[in-house]
Structure formats: C-alpha cells, structure tokens
N, C-alpha and C. Protein backbone atom coordinates (compact mmCIF):
# COMPACT_ATOMS: atom_id res chain seq x y z
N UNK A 1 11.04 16.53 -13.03
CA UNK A 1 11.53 15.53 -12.12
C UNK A 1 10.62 14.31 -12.19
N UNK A 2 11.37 13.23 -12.23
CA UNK A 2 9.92 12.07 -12.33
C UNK A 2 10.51 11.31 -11.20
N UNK A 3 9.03 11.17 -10.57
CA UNK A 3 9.01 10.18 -8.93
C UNK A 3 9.21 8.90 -9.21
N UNK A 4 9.53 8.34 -10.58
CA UNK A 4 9.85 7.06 -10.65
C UNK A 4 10.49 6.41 -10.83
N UNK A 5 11.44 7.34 -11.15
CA UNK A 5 12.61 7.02 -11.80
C UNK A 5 12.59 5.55 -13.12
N UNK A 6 11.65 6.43 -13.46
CA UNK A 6 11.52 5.28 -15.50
C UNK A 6 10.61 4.19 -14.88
N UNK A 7 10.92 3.90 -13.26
CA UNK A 7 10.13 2.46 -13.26
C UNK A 7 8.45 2.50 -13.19
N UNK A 8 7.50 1.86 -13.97
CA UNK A 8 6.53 1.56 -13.27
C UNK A 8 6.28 1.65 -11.90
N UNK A 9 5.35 2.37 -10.61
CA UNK A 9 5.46 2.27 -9.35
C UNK A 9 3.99 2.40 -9.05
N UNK A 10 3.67 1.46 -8.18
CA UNK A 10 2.27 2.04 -7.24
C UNK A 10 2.24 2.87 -6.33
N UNK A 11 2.17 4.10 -7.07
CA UNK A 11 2.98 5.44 -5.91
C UNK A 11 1.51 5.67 -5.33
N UNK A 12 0.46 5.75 -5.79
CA UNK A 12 -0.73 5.87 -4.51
C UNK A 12 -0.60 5.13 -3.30
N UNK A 13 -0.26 3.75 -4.15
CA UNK A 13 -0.65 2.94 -3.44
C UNK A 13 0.38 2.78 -1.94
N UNK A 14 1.34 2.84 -2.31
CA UNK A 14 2.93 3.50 -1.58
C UNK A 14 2.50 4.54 -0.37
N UNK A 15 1.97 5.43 -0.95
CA UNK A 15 1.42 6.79 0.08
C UNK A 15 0.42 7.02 1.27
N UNK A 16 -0.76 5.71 0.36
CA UNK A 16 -1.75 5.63 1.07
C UNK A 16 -1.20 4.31 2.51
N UNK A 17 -0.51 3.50 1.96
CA UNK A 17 0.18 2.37 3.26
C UNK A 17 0.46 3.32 4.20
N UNK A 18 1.48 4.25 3.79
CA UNK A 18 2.31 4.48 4.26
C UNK A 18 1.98 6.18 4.89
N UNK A 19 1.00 6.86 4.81
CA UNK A 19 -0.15 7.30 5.55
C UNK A 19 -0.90 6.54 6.99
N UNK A 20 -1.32 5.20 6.54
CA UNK A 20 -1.81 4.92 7.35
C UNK A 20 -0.71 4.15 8.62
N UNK A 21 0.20 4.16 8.20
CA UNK A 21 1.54 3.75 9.21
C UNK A 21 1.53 5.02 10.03
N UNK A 22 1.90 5.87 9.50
CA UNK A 22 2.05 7.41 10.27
C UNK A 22 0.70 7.13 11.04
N UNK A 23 -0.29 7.44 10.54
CA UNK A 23 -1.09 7.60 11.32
C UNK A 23 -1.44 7.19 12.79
N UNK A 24 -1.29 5.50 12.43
CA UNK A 24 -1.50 4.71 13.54
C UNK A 24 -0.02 4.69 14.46
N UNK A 25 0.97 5.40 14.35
CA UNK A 25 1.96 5.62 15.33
C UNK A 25 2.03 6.91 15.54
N UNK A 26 1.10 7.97 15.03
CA UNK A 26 1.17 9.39 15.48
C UNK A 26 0.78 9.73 16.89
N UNK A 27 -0.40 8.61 17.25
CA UNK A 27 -0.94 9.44 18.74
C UNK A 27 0.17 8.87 19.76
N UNK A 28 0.45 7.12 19.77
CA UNK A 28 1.26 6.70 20.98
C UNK A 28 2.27 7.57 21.26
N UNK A 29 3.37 8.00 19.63
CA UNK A 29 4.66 8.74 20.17
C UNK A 29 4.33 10.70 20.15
N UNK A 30 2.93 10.72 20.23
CA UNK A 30 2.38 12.12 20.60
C UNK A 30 3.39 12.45 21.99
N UNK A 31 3.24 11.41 22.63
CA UNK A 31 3.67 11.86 24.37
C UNK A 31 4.27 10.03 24.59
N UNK A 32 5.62 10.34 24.36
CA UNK A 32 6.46 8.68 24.63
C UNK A 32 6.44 8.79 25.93
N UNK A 33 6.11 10.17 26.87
CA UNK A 33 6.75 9.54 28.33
C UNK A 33 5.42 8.46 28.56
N UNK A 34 3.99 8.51 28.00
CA UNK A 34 2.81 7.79 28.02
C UNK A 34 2.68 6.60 27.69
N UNK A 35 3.87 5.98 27.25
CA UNK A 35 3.85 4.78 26.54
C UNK A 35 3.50 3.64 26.93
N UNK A 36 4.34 3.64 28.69
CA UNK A 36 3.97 2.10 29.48
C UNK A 36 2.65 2.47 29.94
N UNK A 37 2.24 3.52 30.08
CA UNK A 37 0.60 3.75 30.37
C UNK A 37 -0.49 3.17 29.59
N UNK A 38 -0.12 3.13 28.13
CA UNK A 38 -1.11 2.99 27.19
C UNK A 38 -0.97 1.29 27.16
N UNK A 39 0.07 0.89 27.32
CA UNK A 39 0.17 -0.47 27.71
C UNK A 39 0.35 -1.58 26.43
N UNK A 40 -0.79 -2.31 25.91
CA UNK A 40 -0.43 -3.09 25.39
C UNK A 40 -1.25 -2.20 23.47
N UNK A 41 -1.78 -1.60 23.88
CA UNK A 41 -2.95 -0.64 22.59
C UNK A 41 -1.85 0.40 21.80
N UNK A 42 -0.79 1.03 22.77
CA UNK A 42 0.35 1.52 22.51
C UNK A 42 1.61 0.92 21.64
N UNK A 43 2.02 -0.48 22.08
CA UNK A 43 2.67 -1.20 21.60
C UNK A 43 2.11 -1.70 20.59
N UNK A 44 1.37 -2.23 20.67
CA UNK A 44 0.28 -2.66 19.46
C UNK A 44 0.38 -1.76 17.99
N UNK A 45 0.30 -0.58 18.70
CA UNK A 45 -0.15 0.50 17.46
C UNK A 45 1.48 0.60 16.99
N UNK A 46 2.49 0.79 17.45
CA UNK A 46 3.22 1.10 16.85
C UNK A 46 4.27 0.50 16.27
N UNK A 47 4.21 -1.32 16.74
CA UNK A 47 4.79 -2.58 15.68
C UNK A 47 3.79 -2.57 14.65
N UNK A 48 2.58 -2.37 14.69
CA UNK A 48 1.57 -2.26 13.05
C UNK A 48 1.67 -1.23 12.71
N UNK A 49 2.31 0.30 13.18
CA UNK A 49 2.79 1.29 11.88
C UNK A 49 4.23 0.85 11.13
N UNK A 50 5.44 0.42 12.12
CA UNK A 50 6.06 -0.08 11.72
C UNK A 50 6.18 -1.04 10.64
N UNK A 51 5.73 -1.42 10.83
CA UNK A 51 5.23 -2.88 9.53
C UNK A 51 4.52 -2.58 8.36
N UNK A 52 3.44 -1.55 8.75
CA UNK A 52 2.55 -0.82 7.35
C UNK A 52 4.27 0.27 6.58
N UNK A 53 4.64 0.65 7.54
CA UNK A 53 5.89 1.80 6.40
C UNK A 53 6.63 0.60 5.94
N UNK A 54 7.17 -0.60 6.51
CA UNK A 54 8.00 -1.72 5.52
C UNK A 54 6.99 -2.28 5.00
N UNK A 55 5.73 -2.21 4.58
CA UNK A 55 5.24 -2.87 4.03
C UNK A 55 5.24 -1.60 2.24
N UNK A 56 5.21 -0.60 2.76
CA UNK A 56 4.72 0.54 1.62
C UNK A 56 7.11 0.49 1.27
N UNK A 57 7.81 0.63 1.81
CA UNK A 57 9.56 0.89 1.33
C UNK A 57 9.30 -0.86 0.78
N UNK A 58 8.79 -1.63 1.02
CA UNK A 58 9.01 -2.84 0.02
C UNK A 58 8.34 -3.09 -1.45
N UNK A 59 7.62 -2.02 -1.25
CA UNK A 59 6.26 -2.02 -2.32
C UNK A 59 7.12 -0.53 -3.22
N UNK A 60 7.72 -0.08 -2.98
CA UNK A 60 8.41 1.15 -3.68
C UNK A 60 9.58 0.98 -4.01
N UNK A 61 10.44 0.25 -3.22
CA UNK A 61 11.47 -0.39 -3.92
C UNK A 61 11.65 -1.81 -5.26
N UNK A 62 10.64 -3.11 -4.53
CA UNK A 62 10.79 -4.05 -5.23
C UNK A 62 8.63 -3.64 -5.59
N UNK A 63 8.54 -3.22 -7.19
CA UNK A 63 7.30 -3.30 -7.75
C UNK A 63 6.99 -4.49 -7.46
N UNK A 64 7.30 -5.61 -7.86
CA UNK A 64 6.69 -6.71 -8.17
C UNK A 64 5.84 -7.26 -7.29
N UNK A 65 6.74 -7.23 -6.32
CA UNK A 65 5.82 -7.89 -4.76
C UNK A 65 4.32 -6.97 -4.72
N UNK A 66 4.06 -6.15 -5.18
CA UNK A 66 2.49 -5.80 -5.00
C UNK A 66 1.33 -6.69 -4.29
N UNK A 67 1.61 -7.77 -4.69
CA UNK A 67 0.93 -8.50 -4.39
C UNK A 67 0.50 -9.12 -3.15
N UNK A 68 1.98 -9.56 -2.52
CA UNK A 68 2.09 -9.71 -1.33
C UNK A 68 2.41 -8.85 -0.23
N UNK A 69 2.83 -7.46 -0.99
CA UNK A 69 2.65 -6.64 -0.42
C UNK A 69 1.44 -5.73 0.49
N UNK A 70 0.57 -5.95 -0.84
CA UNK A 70 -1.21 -5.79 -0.60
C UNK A 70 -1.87 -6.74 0.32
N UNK A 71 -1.63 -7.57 -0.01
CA UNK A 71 -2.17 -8.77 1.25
C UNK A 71 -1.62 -8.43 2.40
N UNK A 72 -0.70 -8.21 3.08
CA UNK A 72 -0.10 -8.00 3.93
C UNK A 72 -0.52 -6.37 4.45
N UNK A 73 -0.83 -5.14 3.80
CA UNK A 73 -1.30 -4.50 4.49
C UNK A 73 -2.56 -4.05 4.59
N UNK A 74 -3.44 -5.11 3.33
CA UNK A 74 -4.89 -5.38 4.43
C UNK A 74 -4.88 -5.95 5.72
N UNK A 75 -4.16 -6.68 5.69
CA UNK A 75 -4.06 -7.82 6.86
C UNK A 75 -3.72 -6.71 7.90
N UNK A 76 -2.64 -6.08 7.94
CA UNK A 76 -2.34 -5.57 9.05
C UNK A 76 -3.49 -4.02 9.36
N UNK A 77 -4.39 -3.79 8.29
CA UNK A 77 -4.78 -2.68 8.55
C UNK A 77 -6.11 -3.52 9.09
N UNK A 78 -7.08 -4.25 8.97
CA UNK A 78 -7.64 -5.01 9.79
C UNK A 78 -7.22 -5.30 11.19
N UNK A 79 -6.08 -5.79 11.30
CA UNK A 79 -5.65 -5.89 12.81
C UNK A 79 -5.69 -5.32 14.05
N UNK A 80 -5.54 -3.82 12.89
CA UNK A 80 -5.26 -2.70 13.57
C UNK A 80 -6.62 -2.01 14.38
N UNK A 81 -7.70 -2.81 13.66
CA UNK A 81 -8.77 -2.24 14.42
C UNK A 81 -9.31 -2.77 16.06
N UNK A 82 -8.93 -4.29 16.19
CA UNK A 82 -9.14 -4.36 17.41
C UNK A 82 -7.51 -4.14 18.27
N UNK A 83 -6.95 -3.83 17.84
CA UNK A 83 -5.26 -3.95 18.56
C UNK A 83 -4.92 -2.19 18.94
N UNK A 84 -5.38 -1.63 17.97
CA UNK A 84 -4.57 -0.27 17.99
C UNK A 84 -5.64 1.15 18.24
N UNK A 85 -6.26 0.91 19.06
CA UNK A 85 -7.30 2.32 19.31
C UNK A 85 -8.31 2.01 18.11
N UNK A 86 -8.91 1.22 17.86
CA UNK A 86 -9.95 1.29 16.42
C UNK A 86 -9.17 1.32 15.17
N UNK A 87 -8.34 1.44 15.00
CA UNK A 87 -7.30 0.86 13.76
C UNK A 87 -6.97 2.27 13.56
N UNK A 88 -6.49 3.28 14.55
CA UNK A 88 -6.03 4.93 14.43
C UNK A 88 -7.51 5.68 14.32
N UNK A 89 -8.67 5.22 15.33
CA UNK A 89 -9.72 6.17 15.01
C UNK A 89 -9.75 6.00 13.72
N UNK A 90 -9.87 4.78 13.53
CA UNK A 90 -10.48 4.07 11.71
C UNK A 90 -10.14 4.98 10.45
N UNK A 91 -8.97 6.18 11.09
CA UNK A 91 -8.27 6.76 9.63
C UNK A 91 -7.44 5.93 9.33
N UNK A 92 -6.53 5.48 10.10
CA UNK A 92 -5.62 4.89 9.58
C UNK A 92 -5.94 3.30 9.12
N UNK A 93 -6.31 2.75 9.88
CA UNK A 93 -6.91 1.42 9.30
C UNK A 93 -7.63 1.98 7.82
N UNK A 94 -8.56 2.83 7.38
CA UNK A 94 -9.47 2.79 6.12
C UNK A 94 -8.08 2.72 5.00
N UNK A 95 -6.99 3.90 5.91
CA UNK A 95 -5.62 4.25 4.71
C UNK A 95 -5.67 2.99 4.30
N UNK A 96 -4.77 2.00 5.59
CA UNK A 96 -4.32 1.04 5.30
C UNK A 96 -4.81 -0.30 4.43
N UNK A 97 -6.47 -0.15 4.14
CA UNK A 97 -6.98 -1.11 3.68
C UNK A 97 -6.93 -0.54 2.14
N UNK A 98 -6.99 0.89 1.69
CA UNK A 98 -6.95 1.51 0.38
C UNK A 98 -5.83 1.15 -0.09
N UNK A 99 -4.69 1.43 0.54
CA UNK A 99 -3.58 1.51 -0.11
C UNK A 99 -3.26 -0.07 -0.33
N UNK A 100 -3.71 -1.04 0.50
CA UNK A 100 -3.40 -2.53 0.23
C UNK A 100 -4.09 -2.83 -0.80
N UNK A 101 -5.40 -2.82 -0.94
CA UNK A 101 -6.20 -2.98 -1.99
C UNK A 101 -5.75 -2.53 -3.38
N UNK A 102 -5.11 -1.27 -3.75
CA UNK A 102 -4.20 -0.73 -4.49
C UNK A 102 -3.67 -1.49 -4.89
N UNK A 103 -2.34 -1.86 -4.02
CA UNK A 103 -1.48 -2.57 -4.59
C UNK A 103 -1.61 -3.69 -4.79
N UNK A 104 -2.58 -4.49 -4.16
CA UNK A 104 -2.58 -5.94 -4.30
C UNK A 104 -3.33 -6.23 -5.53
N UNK A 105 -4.17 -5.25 -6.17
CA UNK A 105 -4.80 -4.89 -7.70
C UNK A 105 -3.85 -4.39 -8.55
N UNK A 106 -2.39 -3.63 -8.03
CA UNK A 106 -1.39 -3.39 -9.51
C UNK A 106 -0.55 -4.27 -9.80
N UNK A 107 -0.82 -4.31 -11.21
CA UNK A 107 0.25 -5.37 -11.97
C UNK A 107 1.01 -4.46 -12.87
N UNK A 108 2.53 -4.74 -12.45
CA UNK A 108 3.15 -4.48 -13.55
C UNK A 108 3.50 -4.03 -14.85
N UNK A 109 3.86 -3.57 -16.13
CA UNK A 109 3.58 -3.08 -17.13
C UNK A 109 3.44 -1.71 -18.08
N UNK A 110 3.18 -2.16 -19.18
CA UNK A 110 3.10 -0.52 -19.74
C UNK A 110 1.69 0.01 -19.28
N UNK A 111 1.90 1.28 -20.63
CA UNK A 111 0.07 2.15 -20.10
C UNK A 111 -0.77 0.94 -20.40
N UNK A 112 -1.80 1.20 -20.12
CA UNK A 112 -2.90 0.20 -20.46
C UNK A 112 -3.43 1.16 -21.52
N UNK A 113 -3.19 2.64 -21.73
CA UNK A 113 -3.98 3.05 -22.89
C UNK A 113 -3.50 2.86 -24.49
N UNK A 114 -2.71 2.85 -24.33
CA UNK A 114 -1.54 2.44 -25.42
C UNK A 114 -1.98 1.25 -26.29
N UNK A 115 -2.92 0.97 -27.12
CA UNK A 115 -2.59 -0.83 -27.44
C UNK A 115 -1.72 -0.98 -27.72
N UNK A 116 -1.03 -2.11 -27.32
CA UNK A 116 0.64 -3.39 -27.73
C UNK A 116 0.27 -3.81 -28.89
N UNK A 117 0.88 -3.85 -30.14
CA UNK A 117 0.45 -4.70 -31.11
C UNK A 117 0.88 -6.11 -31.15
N UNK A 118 0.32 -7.17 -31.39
CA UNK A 118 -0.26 -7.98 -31.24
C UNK A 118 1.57 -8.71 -32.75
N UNK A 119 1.67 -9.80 -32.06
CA UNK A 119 2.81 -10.72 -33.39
C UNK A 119 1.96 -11.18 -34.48
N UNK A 120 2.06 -11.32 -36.07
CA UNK A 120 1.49 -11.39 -36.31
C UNK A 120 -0.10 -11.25 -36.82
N UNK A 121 -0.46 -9.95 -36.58
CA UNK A 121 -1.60 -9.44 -36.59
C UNK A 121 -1.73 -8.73 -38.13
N UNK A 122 -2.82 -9.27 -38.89
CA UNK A 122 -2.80 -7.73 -39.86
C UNK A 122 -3.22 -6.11 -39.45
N UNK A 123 -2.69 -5.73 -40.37
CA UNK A 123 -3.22 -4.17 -40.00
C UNK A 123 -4.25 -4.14 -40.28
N UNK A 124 -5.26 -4.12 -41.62
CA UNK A 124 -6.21 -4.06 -41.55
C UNK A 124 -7.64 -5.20 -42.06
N UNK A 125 -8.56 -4.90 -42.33
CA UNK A 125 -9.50 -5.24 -41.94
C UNK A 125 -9.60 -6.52 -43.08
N UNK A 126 -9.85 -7.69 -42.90
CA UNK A 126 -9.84 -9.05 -43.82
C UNK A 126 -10.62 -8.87 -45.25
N UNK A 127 -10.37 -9.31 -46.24
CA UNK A 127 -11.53 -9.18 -47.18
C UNK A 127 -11.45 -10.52 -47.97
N UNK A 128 -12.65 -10.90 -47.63
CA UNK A 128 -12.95 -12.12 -48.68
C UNK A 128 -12.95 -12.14 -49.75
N UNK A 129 -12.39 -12.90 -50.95
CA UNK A 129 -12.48 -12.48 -52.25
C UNK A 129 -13.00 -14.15 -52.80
C-alpha cells in the first residue's frame, strides 16, 4: 500500500502538525461541559488546533504550499504558547514547531539520492590530447 499515492508528500511533516493540533484541543474538549469555564485559554486552544489540522489537510493535499504552509504552523505553534495553556504543556507547541519547520524545509521533487543527469554532460572523464 503506498501512503502517497505516487505523489511526493511531507508525510512527517503532515503528522507532526497535525499531532500537535490534537494535542492542543485534547484537554479543552476532555470535559466540553468546562468550556465557558476555561474561558478565553479554552477557546484559544481550540481555534489554534483547528488551524494546525488545516494547516497539516493543506500541506497533504496541495505539496507545494509547504512553504507557506510551514510558516504558518510555526506561527501558530508559537502562539500557542502564551494563548493555549503553554502551547498544550509545550507538547504540542514543540509538535507544532517540528512539523512546521519540516515542511517549510521540503521542496518538492525526486530522491535526492538518485543523481539526475545533467543535458549535455559527458559520461566520462575529459582527456587532453
């Protein structure tokens, strides 16, 4: 079975966002009747998990955006530290800064182990005569 279906994917990077989304909305909806209690740290936490899982289904559907994808969930996993309980008891914020960092470092492409040959290139080695 392949998780990628042929495409190139930043599937860590996908997992780890999207980890730290769960995370940081696991404790508020622990106990929803608690919600208007927790007040604004509650709400907080769980429009920035929200946003970290569309940030990781945009990053798994459209590859390309990596980029701005990554920016966007450093950003929000930073946020998360003064907004959301310490950014999920700083698991979920650390997720969220790995998995952004990830993606906002993958580009596109084949293996990198593979060399591409080159247009124009000889095969081998020059000899002066």
């Amino acid at each position: 079975m392949r998780l990628t279906g042929g495409r190139p994917r930043p599937v860590t990077a996908c997992l780890l966002i999207a980890a730290g989304g769960v995370e940081l909305g696991l404790f508020p909806l622990a106990r929803p009747s608690l919600l208007s209690v927790q007040g604004l740290s509650g709400a907080s936490a769980l429009l920035l998990a929200a946003a970290l899982l569309g940030c990781a289904v945009r990053l798994w559907t459209r590859p390309a955006t990596g980029t701005s994808s990554g920016a966007a969930a450093v950003f929000l996993g930073l946020l998360s530290y003064p907004l959301a309980n310490l950014g999920g008891f700083l698991l979920g914020m650390i997720l969220a800064l790995l998995g952004g960092a990830l993606a906002y470092a993958w580009r596109p492409g084949g293996d990198a182990t593979t060399p591409q040959p080159t247009q124009g290139a000889v095969a081998g080695p020059r000899v002066r005569t």
